[in-house]
C-alpha atoms as a PDB file:
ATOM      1  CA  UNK A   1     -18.469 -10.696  -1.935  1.00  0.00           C
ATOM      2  CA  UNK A   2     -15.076 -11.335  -0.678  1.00  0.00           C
ATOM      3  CA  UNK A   3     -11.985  -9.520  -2.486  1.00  0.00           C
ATOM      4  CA  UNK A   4      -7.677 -10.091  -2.270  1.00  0.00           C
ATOM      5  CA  UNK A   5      -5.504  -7.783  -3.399  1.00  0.00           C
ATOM      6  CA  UNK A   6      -2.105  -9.239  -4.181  1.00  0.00           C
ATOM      7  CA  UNK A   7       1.181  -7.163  -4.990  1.00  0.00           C
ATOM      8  CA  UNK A   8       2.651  -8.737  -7.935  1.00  0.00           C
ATOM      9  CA  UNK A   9       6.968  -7.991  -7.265  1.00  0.00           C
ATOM     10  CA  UNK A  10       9.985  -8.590  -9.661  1.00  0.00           C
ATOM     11  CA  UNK A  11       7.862  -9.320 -13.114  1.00  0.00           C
ATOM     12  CA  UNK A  12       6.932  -6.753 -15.015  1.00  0.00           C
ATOM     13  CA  UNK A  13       3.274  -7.384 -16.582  1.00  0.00           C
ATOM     14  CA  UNK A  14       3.075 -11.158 -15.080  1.00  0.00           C
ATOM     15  CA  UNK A  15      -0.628  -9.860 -14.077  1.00  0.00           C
ATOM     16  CA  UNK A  16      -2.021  -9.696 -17.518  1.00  0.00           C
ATOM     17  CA  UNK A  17      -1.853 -13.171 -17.698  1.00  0.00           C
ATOM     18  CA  UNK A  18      -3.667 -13.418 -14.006  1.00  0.00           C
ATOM     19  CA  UNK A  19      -6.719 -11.127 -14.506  1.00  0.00           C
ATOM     20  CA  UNK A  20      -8.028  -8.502 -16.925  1.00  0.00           C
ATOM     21  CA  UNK A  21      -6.380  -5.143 -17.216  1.00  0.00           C
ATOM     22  CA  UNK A  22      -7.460  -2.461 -14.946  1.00  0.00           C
ATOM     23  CA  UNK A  23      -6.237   1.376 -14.012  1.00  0.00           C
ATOM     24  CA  UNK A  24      -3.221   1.916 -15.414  1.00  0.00           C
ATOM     25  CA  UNK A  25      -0.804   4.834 -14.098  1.00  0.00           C
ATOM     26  CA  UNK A  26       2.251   3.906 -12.150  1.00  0.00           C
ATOM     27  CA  UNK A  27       0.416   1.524 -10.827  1.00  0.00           C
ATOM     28  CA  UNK A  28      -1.389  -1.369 -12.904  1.00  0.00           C
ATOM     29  CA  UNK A  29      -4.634  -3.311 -11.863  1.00  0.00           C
ATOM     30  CA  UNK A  30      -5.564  -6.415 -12.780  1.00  0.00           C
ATOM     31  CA  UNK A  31      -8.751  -8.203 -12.047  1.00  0.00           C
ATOM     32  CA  UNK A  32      -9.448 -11.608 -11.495  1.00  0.00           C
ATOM     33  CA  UNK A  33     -13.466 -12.600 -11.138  1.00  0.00           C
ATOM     34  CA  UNK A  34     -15.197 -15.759 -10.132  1.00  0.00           C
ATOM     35  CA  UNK A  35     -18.658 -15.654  -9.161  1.00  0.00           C
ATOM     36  CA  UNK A  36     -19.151 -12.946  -6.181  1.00  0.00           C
ATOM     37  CA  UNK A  37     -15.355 -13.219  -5.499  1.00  0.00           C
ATOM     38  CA  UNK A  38     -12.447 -11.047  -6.864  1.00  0.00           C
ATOM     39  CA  UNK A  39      -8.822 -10.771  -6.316  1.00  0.00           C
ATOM     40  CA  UNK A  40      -7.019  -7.994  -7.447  1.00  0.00           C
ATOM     41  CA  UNK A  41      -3.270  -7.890  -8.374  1.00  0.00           C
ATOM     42  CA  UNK A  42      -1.551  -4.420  -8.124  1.00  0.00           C
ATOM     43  CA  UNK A  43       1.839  -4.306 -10.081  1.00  0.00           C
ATOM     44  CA  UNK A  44       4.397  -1.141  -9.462  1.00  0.00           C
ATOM     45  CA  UNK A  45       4.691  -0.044 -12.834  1.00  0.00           C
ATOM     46  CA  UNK A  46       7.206   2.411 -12.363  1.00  0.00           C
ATOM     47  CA  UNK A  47       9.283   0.486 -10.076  1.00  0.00           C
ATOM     48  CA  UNK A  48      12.628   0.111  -9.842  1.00  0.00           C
ATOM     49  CA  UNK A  49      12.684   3.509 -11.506  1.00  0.00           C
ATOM     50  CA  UNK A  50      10.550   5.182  -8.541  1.00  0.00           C
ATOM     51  CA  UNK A  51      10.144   3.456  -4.806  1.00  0.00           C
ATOM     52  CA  UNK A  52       6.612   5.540  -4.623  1.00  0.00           C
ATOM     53  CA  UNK A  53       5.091   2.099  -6.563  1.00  0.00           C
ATOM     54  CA  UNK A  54       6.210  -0.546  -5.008  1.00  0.00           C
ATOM     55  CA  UNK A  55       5.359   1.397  -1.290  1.00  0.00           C
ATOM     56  CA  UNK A  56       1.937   1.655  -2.627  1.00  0.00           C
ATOM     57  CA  UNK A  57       1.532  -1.719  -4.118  1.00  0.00           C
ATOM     58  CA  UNK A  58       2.587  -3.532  -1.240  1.00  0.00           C
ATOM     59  CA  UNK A  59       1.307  -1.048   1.365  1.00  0.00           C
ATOM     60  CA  UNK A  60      -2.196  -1.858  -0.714  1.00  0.00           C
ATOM     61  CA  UNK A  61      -2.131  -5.723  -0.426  1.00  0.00           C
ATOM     62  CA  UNK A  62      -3.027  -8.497   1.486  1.00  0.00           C
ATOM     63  CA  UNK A  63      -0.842 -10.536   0.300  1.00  0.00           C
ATOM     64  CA  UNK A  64       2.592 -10.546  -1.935  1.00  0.00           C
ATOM     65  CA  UNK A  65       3.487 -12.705  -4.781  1.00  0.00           C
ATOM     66  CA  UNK A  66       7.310 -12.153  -5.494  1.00  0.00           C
ATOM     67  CA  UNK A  67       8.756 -13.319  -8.990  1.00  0.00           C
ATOM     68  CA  UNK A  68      12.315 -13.983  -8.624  1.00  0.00           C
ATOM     69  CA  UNK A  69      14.158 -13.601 -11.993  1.00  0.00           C
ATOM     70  CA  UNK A  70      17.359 -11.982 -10.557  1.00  0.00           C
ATOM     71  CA  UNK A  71      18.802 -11.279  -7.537  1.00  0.00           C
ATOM     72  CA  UNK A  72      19.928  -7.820  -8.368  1.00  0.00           C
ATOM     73  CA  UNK A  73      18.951  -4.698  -5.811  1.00  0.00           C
ATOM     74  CA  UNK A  74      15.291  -4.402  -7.016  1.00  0.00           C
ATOM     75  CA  UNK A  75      15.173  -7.853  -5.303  1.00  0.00           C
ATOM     76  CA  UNK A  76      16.365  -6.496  -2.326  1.00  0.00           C
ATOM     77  CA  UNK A  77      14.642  -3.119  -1.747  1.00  0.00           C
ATOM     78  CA  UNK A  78      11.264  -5.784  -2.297  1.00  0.00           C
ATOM     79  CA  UNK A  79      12.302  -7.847   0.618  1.00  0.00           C
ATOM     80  CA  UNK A  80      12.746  -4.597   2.399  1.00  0.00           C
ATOM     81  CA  UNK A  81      10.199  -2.730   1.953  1.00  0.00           C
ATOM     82  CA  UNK A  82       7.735  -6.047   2.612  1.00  0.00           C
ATOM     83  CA  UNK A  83       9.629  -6.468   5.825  1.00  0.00           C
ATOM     84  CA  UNK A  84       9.172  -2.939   6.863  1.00  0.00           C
ATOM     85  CA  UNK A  85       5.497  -3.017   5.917  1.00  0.00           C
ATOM     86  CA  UNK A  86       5.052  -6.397   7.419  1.00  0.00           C
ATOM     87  CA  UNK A  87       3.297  -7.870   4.936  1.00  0.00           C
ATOM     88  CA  UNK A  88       3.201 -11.891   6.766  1.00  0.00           C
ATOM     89  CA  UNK A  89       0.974 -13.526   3.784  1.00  0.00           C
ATOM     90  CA  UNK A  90       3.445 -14.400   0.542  1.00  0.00           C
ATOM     91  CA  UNK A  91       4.460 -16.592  -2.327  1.00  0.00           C
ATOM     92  CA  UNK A  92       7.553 -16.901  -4.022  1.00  0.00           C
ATOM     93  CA  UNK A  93       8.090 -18.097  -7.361  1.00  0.00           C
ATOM     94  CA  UNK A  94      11.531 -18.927  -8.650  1.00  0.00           C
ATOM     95  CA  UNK A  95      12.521 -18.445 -12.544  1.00  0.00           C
ATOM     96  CA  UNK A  96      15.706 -18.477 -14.686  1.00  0.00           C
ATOM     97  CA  UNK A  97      17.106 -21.592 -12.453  1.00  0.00           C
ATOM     98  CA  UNK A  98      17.549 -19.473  -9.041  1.00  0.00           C
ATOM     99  CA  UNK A  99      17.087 -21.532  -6.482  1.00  0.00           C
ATOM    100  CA  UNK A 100      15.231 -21.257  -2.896  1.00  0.00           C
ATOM    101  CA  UNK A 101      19.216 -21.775  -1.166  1.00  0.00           C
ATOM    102  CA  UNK A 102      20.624 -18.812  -3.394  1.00  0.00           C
ATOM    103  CA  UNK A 103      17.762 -16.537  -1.583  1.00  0.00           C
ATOM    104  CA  UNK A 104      17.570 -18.070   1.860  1.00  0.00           C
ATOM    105  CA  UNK A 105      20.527 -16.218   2.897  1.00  0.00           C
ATOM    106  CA  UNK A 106      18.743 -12.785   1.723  1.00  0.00           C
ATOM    107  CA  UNK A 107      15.357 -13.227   2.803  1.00  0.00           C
ATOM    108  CA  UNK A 108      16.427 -15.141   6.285  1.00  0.00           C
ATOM    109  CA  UNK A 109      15.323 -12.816   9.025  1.00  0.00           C
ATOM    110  CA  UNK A 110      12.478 -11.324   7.218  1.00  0.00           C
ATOM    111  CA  UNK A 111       8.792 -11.728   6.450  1.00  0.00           C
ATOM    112  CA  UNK A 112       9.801 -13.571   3.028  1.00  0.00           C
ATOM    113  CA  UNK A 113      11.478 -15.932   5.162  1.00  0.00           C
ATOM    114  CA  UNK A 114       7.815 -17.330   5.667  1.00  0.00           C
ATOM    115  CA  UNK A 115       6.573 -17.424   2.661  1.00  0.00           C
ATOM    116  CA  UNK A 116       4.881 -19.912   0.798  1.00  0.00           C
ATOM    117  CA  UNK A 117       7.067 -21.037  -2.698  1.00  0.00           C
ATOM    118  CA  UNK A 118       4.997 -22.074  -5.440  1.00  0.00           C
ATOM    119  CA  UNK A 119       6.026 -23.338  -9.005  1.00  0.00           C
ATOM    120  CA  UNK A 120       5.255 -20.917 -12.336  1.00  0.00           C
ATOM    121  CA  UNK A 121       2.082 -21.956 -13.252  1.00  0.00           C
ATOM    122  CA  UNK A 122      -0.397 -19.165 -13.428  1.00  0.00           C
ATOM    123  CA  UNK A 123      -3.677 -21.767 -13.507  1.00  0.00           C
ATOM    124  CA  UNK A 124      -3.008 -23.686 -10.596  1.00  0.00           C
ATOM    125  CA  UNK A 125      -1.789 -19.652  -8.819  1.00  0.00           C
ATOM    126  CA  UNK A 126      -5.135 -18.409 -10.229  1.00  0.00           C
ATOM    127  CA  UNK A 127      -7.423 -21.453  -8.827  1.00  0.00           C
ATOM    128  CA  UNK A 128      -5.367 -21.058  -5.595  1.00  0.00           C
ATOM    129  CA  UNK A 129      -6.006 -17.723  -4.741  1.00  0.00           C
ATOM    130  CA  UNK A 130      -9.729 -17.614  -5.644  1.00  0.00           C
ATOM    131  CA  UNK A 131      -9.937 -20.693  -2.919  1.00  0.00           C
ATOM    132  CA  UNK A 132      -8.349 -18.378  -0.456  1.00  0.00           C
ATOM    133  CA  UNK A 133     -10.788 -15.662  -1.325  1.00  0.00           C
ATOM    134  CA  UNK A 134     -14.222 -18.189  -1.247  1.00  0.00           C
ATOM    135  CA  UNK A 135     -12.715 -19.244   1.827  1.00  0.00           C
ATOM    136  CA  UNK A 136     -12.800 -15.254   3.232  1.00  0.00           C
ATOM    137  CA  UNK A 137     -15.484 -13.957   5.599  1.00  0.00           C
ATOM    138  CA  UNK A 138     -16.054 -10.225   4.699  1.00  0.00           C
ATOM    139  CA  UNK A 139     -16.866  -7.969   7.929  1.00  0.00           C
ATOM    140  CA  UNK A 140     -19.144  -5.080   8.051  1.00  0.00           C
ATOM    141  CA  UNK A 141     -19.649  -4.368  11.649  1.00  0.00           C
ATOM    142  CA  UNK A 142     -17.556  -1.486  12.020  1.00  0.00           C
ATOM    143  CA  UNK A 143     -19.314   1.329  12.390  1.00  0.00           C
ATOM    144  CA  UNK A 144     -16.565   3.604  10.805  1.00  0.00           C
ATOM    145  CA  UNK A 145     -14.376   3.250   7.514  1.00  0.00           C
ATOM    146  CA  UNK A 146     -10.942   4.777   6.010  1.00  0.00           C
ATOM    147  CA  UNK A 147     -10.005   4.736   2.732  1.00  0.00           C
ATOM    148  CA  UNK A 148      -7.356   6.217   1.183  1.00  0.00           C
ATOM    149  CA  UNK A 149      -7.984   7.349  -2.335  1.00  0.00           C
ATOM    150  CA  UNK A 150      -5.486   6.175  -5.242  1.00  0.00           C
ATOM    151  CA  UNK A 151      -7.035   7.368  -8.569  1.00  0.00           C
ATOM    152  CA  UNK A 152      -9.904   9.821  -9.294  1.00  0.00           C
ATOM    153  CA  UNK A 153     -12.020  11.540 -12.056  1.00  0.00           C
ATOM    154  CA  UNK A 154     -14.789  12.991 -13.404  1.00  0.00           C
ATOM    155  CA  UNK A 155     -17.422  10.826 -14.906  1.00  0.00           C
ATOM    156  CA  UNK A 156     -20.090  12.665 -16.464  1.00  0.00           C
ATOM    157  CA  UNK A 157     -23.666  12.441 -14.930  1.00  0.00           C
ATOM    158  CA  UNK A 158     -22.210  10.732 -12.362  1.00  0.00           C
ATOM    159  CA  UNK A 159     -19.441  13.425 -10.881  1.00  0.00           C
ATOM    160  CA  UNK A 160     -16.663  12.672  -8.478  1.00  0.00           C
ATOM    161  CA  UNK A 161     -15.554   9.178  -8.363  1.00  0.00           C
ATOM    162  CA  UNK A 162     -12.301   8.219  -6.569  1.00  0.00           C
ATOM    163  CA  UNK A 163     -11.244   4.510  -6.686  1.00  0.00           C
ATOM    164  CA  UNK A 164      -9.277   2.627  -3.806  1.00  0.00           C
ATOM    165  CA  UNK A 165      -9.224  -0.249  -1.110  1.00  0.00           C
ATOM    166  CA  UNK A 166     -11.129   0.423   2.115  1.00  0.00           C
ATOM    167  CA  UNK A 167      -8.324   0.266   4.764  1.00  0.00           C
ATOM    168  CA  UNK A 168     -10.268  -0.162   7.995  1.00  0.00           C
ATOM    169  CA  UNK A 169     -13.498  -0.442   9.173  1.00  0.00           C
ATOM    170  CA  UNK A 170     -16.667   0.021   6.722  1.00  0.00           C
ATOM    171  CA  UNK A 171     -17.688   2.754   4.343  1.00  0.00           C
ATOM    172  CA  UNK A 172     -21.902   2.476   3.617  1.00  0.00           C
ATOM    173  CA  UNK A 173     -24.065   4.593   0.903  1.00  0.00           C
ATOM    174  CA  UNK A 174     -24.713   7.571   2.019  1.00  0.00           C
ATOM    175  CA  UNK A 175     -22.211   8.269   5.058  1.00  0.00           C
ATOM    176  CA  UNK A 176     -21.235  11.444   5.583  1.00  0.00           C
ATOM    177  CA  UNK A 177     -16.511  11.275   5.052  1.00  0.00           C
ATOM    178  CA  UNK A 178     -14.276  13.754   5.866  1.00  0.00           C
ATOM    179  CA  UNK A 179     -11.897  14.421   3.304  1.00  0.00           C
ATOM    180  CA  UNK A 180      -8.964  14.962   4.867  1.00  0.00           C
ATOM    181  CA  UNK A 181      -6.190  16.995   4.793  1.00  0.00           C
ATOM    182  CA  UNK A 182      -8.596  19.642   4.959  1.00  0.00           C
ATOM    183  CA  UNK A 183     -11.794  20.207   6.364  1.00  0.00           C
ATOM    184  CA  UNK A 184     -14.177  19.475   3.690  1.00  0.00           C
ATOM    185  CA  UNK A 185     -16.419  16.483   3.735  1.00  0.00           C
ATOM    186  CA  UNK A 186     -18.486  14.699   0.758  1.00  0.00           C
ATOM    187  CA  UNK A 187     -21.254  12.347   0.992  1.00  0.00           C
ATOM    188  CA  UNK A 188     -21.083   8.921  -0.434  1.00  0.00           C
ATOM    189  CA  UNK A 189     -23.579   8.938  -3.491  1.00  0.00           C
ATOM    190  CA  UNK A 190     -22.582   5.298  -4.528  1.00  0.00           C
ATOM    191  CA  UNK A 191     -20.375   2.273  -4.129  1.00  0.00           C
ATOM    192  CA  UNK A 192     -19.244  -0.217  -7.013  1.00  0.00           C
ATOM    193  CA  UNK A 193     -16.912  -3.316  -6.427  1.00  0.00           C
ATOM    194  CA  UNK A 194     -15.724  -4.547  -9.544  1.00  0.00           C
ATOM    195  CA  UNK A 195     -18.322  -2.704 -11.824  1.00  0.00           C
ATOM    196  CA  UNK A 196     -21.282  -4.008  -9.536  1.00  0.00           C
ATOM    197  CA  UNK A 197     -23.511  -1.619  -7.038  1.00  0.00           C
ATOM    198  CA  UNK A 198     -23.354  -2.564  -3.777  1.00  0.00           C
ATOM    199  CA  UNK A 199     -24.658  -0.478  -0.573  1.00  0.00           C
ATOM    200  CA  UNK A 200     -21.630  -1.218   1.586  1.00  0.00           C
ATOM    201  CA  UNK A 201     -17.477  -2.079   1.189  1.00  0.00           C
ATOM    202  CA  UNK A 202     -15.355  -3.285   4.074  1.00  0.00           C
ATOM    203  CA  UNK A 203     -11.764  -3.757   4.728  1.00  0.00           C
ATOM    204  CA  UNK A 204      -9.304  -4.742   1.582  1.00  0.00           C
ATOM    205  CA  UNK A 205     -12.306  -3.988  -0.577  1.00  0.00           C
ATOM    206  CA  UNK A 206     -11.305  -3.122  -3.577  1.00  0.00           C
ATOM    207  CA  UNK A 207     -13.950  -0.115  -4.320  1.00  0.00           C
ATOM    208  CA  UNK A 208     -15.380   3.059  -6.354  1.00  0.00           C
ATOM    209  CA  UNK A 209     -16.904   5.723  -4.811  1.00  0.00           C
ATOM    210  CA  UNK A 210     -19.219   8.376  -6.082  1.00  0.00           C
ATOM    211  CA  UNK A 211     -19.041  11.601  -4.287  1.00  0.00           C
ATOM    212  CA  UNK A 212     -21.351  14.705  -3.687  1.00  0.00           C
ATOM    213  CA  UNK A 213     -20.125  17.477  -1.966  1.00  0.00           C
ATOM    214  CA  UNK A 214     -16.076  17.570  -3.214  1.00  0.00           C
ATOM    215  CA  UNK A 215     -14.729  18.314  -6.769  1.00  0.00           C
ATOM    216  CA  UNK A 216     -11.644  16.562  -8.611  1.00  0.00           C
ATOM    217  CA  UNK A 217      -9.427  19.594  -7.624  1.00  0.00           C
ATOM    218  CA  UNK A 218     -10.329  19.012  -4.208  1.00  0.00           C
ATOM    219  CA  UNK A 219      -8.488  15.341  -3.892  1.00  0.00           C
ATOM    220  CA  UNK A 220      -5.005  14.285  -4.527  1.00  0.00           C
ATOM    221  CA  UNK A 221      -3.622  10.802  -4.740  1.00  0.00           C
ATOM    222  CA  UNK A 222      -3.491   9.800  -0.539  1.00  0.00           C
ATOM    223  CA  UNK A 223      -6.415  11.925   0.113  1.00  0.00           C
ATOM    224  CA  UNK A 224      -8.045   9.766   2.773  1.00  0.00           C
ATOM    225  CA  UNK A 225     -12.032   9.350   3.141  1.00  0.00           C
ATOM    226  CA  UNK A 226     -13.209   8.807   6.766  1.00  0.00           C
ATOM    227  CA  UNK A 227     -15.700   9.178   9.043  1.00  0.00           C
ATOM    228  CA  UNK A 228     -13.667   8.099  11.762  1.00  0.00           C
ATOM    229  CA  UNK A 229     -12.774  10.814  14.432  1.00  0.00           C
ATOM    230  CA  UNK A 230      -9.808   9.592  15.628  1.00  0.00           C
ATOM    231  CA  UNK A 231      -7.792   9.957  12.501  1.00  0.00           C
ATOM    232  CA  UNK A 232      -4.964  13.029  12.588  1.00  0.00           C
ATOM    233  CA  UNK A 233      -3.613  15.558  10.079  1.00  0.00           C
ATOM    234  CA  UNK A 234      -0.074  17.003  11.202  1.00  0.00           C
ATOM    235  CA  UNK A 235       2.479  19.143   9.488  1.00  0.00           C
ATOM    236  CA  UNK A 236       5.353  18.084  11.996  1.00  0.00           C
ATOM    237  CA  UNK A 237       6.154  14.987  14.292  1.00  0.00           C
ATOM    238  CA  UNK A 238       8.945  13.972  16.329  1.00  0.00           C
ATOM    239  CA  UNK A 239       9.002   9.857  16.395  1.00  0.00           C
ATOM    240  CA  UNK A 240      11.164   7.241  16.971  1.00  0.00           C
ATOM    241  CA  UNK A 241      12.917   5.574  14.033  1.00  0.00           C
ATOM    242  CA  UNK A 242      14.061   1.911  13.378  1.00  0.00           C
ATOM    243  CA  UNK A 243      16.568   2.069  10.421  1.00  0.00           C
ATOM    244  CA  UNK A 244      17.068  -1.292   8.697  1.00  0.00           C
ATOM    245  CA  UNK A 245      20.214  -3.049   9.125  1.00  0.00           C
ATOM    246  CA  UNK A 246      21.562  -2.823   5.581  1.00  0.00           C
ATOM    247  CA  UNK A 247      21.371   1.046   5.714  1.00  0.00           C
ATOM    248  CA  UNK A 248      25.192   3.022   5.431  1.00  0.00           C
ATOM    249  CA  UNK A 249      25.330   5.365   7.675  1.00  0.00           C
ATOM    250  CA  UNK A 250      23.560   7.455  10.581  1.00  0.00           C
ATOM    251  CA  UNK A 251      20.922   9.934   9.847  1.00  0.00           C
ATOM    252  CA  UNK A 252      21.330  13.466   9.818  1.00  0.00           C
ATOM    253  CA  UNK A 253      19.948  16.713  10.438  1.00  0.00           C
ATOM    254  CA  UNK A 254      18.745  18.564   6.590  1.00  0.00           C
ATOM    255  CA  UNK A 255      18.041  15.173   5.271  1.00  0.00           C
ATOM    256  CA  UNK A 256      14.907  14.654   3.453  1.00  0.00           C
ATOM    257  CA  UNK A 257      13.385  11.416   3.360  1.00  0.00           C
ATOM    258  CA  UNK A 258       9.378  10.200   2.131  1.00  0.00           C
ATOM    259  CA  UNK A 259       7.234   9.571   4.579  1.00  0.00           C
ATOM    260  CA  UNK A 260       4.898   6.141   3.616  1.00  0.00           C
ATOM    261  CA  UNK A 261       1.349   5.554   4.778  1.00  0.00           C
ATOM    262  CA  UNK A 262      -1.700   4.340   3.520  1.00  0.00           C
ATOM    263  CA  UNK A 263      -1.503   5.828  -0.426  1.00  0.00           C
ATOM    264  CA  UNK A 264       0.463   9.445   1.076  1.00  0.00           C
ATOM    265  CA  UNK A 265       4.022   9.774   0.395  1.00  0.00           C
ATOM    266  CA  UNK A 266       4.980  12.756   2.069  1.00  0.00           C
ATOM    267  CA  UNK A 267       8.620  14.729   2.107  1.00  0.00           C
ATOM    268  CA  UNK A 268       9.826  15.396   5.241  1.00  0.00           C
ATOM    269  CA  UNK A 269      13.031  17.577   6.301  1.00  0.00           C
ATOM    270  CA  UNK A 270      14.523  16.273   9.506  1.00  0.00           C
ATOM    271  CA  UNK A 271      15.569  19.469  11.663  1.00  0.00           C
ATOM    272  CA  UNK A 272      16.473  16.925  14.916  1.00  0.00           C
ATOM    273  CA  UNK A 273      18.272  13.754  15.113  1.00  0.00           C
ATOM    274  CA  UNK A 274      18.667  12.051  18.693  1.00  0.00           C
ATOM    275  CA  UNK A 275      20.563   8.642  18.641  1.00  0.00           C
ATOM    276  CA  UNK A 276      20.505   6.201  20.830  1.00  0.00           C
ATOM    277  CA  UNK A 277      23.668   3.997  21.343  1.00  0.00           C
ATOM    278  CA  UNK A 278      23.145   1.872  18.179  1.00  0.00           C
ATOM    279  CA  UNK A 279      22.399   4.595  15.600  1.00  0.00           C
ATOM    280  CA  UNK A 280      19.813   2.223  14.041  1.00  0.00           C
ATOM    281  CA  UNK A 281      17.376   3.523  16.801  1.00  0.00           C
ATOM    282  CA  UNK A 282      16.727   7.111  16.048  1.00  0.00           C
ATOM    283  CA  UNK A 283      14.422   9.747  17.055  1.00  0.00           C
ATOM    284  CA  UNK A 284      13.717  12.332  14.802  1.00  0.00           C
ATOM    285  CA  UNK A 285      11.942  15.821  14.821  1.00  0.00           C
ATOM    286  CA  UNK A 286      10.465  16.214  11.209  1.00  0.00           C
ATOM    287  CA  UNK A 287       8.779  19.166   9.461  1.00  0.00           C
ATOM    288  CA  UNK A 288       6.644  17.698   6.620  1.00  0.00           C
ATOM    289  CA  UNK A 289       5.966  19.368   2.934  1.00  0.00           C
ATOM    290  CA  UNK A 290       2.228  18.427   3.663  1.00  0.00           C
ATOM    291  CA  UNK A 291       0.038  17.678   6.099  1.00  0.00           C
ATOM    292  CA  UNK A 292       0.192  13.595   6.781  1.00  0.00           C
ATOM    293  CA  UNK A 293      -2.906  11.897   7.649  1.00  0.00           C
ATOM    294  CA  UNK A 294      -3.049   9.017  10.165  1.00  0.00           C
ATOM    295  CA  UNK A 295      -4.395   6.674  12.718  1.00  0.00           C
ATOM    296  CA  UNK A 296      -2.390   7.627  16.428  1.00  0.00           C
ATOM    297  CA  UNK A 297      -0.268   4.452  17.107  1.00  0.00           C
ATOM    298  CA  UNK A 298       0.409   2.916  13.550  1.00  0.00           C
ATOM    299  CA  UNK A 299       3.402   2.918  11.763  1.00  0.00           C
ATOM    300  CA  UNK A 300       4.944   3.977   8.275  1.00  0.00           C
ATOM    301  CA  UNK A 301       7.844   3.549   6.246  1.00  0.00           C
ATOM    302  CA  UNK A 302      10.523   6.310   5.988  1.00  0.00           C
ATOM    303  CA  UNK A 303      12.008   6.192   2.422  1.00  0.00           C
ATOM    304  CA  UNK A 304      15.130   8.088   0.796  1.00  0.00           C
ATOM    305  CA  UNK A 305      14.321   8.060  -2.662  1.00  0.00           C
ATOM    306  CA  UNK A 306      18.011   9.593  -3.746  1.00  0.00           C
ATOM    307  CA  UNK A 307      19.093   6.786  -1.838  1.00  0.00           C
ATOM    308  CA  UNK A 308      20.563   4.840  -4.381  1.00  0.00           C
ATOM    309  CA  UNK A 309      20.285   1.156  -4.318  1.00  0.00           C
ATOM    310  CA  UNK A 310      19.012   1.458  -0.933  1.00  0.00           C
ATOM    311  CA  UNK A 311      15.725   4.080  -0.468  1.00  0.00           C
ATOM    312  CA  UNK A 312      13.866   2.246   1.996  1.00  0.00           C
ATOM    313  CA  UNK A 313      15.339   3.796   5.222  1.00  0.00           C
ATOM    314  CA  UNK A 314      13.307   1.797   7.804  1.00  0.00           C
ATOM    315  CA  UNK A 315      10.288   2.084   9.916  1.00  0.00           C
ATOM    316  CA  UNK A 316       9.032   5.199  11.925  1.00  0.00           C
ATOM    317  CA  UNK A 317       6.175   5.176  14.628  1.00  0.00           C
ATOM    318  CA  UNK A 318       3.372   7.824  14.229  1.00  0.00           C
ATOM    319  CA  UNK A 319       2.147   8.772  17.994  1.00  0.00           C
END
């Protein structure tokens, strides 16, 4: 079984017409099914109202598939924030007569810039992602998994079950996951992909887990399952910072911006700002509401959601 998840930017609902409706919070699901292979679309419900969404749609996806209706500064903060999360594999699709040389000058620079443009036909985009995914090769090798938990509940008979998309590696039936922040850890009871059992769930999986071991009021949405050890929990970091070029004006001390990273969202008060010569190369000593949970040598988004047309503030590397 090979799975895609896609961020779906700049159309509200233009899923429903992709896949079946899924979970639904400020995030919405939608799942598309041929044979053994899926591809599920993740649309930021709340988004442009919140920037928590679209982080965690397109921090989340494999690939993007932006919807341009308008160029207005929900367009932008998209190009952003799939620049700062790097997200390489994209479609565009034009509407309302905006053409690819209106956008070239905004996207020039950035990931977008590489993207694939497609016309709006949702059969020929349906038949061409489910290629992509039968063309896939699932890997289960690893022998440790991440994944960071997005929704979770309390099914009766069953208990704990937390949905979300393995990250790294490969979580199996019955491995023993920390549940971190924290130091509790929960056994994996079962695994379901798309309403089917399965023993096993690998990177960009789309999965359900049931749990023994940890309650609901244990997990939050970012909890992260893992039973690798490498993975840290910190309450304060000082990091270097790459601001994005459209951003006003330096950072400073008292600030407090979002940390992004797998499904966390963290607040963090910056009590030390050292500049370099171009103030767009920061680094900064922060003291986080929570603890964040993370990989040594990956990076995360810094946003600033009171930013105003701008909150994504750039790019900040976790040591």
């Amino acid at each position: 079984m090979a799975n895609l998840n896609v961020a779906i930017l700049g159309a509200p609902d233009f899923g429903k017409d992709l896949g079946k409706k899924g979970t639904a919070s400020d995030l919405t699901f939608y799942n598309l099914k041929k044979g053994q292979n899926t591809v599920t679309f993740i649309e930021p419900t709340r988004f442009p109202e919140r920037i928590a969404p679209l982080f965690y749609a397109v921090s989340m996806s494999q690939k993007a598939l932006l919807i341009v209706d308008q160029i207005n500064p929900a367009f932008g903060e998209s190009v952003i924030m799939l620049d700062s999360i790097g997200q390489k594999e994209g479609i565009v699709i034009l509407r309302n007569y905006i053409t690819r040389e209106q956008i070239s000058p905004l996207i020039k620079g950035t990931v977008v810039d590489g993207y694939e443009f497609l016309a709006d036909d949702k059969n020929v985009l349906r038949e061409r992602l489910l290629a992509e995914v039968a063309q896939m090769q699932p890997s289960y090798d690893s022998v440790t998994g991440t994944m960071p938990v997005d929704h979770f509940f309390n099914v009766r008979g069953i208990g704990t079950v937390v949905l979300g998309s393995v990250a790294e590696g490969t979580i199996k039936k019955h491995d023993e996951l920390m549940v971190l922040p924290g130091d509790k850890t929960a056994l994996v009871r079962s695994i379901q992909k798309h309403d089917d059992d399965f023993d096993i769930a690998g990177a960009g999986e789309r999965t359900g887990i049931a749990l023994k071991g940890v309650e609901v009021e244990d997990l939050d949405r970012g909890t992260i399952l893992t039973n690798d050890k490498s993975i840290k929990q910190i309450s304060s970091l000082t990091a270097k910072v790459q601001i994005v070029k459209y951003w006003p004006s330096p950072l400073k001390e008292g600030m407090v911006f979002h940390i992004g990273h797998w499904m966390q969202f963290v607040p963090a008060r910056v009590e030390a700002v050292k500049a370099e010569s171009d103030w767009h190369k920061v680094e900064l000593t922060l003291k986080l509401d929570k603890m964040l949970v993370y990989r040594p040598g990956t990076r995360a988004v810094l946003t600033y959601p009171e930013g105003g047309k701008l909150r994504v503030v750039g790019t900040i590397d976790l040591p």
